[in-house]
Protein backbone atom coordinates (compact mmCIF):
# COMPACT_ATOMS: atom_id res chain seq x y z
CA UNK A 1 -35.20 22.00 19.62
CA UNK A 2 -37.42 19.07 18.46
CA UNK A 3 -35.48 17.31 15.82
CA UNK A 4 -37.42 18.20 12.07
CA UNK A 5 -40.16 20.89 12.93
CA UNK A 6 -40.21 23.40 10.11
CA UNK A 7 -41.28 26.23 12.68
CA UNK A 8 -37.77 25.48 14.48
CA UNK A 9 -36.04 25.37 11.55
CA UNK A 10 -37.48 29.18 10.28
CA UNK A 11 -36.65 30.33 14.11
CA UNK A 12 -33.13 29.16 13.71
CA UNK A 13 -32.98 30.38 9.94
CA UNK A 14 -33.67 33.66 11.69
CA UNK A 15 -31.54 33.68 14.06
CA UNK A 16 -28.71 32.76 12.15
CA UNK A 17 -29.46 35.24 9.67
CA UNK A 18 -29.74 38.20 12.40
CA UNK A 19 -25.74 37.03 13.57
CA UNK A 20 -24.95 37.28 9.92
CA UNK A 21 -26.38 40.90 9.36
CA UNK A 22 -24.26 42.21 12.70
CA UNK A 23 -20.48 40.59 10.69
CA UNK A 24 -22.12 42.54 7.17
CA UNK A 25 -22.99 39.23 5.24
CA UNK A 26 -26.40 37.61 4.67
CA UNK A 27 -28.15 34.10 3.81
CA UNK A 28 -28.95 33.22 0.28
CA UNK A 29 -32.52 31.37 0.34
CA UNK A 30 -31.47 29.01 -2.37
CA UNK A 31 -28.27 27.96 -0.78
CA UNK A 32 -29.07 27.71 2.84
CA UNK A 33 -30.24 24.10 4.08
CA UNK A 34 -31.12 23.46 7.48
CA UNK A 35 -30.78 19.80 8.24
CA UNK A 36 -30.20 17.28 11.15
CA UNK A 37 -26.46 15.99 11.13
CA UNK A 38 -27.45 12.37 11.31
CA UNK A 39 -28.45 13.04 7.48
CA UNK A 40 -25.43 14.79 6.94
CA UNK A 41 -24.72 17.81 4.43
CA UNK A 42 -22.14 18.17 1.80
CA UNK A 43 -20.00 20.70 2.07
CA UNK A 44 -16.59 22.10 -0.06
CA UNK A 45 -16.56 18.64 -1.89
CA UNK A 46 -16.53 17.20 2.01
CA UNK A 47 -19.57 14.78 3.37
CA UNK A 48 -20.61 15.61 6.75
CA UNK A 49 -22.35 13.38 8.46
CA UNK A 50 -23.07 11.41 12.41
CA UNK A 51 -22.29 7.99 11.89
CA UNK A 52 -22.16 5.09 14.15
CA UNK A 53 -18.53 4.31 15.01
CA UNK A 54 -18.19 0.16 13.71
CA UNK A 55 -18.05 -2.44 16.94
CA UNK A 56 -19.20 0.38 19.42
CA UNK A 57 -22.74 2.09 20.16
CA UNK A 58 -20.95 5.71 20.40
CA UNK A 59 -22.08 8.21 17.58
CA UNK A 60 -19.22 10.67 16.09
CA UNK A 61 -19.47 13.14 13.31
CA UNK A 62 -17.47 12.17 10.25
CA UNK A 63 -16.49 14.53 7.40
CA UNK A 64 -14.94 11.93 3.91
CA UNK A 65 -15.12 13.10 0.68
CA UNK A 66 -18.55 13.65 -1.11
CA UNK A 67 -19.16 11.62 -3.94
CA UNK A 68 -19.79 14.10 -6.17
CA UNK A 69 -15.99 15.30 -5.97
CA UNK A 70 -14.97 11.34 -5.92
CA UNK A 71 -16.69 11.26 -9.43
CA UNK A 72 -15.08 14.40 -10.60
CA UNK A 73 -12.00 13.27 -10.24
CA UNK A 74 -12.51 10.03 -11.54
CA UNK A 75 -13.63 12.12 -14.66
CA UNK A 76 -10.90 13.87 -15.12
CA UNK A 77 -8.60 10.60 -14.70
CA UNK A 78 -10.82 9.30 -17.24
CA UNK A 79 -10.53 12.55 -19.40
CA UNK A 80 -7.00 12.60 -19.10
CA UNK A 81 -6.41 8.83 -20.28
CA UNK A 82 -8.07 8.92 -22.88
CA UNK A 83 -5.85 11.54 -24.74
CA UNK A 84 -3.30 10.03 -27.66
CA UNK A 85 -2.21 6.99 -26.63
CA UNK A 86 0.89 8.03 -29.27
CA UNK A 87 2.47 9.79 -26.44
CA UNK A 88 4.62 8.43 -23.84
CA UNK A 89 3.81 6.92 -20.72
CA UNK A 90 5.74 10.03 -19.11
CA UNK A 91 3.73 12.48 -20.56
CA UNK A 92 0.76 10.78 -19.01
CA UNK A 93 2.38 10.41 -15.61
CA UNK A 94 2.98 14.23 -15.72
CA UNK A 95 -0.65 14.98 -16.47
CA UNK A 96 -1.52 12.38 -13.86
CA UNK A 97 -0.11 13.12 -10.96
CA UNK A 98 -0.73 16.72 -9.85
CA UNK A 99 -5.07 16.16 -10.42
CA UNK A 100 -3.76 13.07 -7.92
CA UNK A 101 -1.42 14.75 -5.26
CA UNK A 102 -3.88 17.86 -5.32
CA UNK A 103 -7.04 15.99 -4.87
CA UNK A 104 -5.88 13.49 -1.68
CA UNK A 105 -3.63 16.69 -0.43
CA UNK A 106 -7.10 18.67 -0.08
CA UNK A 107 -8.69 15.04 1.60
CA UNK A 108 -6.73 14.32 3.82
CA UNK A 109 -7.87 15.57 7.19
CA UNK A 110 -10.63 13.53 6.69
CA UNK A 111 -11.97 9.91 7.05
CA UNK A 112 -10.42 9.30 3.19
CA UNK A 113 -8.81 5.85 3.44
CA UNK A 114 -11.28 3.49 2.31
CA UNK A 115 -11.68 6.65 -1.02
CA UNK A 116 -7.80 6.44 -1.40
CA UNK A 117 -7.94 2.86 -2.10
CA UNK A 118 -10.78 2.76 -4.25
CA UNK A 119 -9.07 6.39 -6.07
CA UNK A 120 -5.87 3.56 -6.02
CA UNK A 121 -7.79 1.17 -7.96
CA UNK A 122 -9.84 3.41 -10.74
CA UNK A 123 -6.31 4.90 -11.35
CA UNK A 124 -4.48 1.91 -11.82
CA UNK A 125 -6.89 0.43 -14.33
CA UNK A 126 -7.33 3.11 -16.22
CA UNK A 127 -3.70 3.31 -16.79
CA UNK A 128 -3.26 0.10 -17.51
CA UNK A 129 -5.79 0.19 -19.75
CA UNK A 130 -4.00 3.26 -21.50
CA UNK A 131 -1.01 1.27 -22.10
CA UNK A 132 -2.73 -1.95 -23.55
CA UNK A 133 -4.46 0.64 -26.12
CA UNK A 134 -1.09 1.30 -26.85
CA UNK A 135 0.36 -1.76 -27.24
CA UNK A 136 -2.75 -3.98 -28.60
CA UNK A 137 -0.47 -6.96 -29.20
CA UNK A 138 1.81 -6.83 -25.67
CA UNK A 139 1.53 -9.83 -23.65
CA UNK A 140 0.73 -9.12 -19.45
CA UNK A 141 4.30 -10.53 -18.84
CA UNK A 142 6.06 -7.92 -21.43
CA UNK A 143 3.76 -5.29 -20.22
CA UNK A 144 5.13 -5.51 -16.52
CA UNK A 145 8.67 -5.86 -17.40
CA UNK A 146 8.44 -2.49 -19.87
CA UNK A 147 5.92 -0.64 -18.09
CA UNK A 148 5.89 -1.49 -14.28
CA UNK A 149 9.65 -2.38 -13.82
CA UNK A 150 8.75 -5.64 -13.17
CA UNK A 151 5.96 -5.26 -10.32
CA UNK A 152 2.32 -4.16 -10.87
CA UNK A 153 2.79 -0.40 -10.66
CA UNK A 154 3.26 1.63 -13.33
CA UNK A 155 6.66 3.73 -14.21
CA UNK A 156 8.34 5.08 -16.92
CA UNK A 157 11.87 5.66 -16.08
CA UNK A 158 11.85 8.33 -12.75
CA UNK A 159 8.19 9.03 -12.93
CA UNK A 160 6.03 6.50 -11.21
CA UNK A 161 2.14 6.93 -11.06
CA UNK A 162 1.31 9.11 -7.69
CA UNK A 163 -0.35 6.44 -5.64
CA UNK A 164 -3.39 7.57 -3.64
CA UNK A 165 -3.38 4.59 -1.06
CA UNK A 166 -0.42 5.51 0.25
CA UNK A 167 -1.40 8.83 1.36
CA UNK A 168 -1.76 8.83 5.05
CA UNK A 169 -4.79 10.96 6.67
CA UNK A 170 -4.65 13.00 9.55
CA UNK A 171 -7.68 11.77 11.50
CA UNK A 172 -9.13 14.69 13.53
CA UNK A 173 -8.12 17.49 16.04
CA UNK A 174 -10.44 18.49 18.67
CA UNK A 175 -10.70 22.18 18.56
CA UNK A 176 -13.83 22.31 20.53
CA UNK A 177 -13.08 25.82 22.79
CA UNK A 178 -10.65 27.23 20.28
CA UNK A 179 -13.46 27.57 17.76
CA UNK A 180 -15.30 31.23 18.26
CA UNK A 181 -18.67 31.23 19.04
CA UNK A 182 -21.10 34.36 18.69
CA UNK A 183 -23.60 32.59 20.27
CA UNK A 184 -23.30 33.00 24.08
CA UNK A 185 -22.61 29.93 26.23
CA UNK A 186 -25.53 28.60 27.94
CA UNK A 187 -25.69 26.14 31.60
């Protein structure tokens, strides 16, 4: 298939759509997109995309989180620090933590690293910026000691803030064969 003719593109739409009818589902016009994967397609909160792999001239296909659900949950960190800054640093911790574990839980399979540090970063600041809200007047050094247990993380007692660098991913797992096909094999 020549890569971007629109006559291809309704041939494969059709196609597609005639495999679909025989399993009882069908296409919705406004939510089917038919695009080449070096422009990649977003997909479940996931970007899919071929990408260049760095120092080499081979070409793999990548899936890392969209940035769409990056910013989501960057707005509900936001959301969620901004709440009373009366409560305790617990409290927030609690909140915190699941949206955190939940969110790099669902993205990890992926290429997520480089996300996971800057997620690491956004949530760190914000929190820290929670707590000097709190305590206008709190110098960095009695922040640390009260707050952070004496290091740059922040704690409050058992609960420590989930940290999203840490989170290992689980690059990927060829399933190439294993995948069914209803297309039949061609060569």
């Amino acid at each position: 298939m020549v890569k971007g003719t629109r006559k291809d593109a309704e041939a494969l739409r059709e196609e597609i759509a005639g495999v679909l009818a025989g399993m009882g589902l069908r296409l919705s016009p406004d939510k089917t997109l038919i695009t080449h994967i070096d422009e990649g397609l977003d997909f479940l909160g996931w970007r899919i995309q071929r990408r260049r792999k760095r120092g080499t001239q081979q070409y793999y296909v990548y899936t890392y989180p969209a940035r769409k659900a990056v910013r989501a949950v960057m707005a509900k960190v936001k959301t969620i620090c901004r709440l009373n800054v009366n409560l305790p640093l617990e409290v927030l911790l609690h909140q915190l933590n699941p949206v955190l574990r939940g969110w790099t839980n669902h993205f990890q399979p992926g290429v997520s690293s480089a996300t996971f540090g800057y997620l690491r970063a956004y949530v760190w600041q914000r929190v820290i910026g929670w707590i000097r809200r709190k305590h206008r007047r709190m110098n960095w050094k009695e922040l640390r000691r009260r707050y952070c247990g004496g290091g740059w993380w922040p704690a409050d007692g058992k609960v420590t803030l989930f940290n999203p660098g840490q989170v290992r991913t689980t690059r990927y797992r060829y399933r190439g064969t294993a995948i069914p096909s209803p297309w039949p094999q061609q060569g």
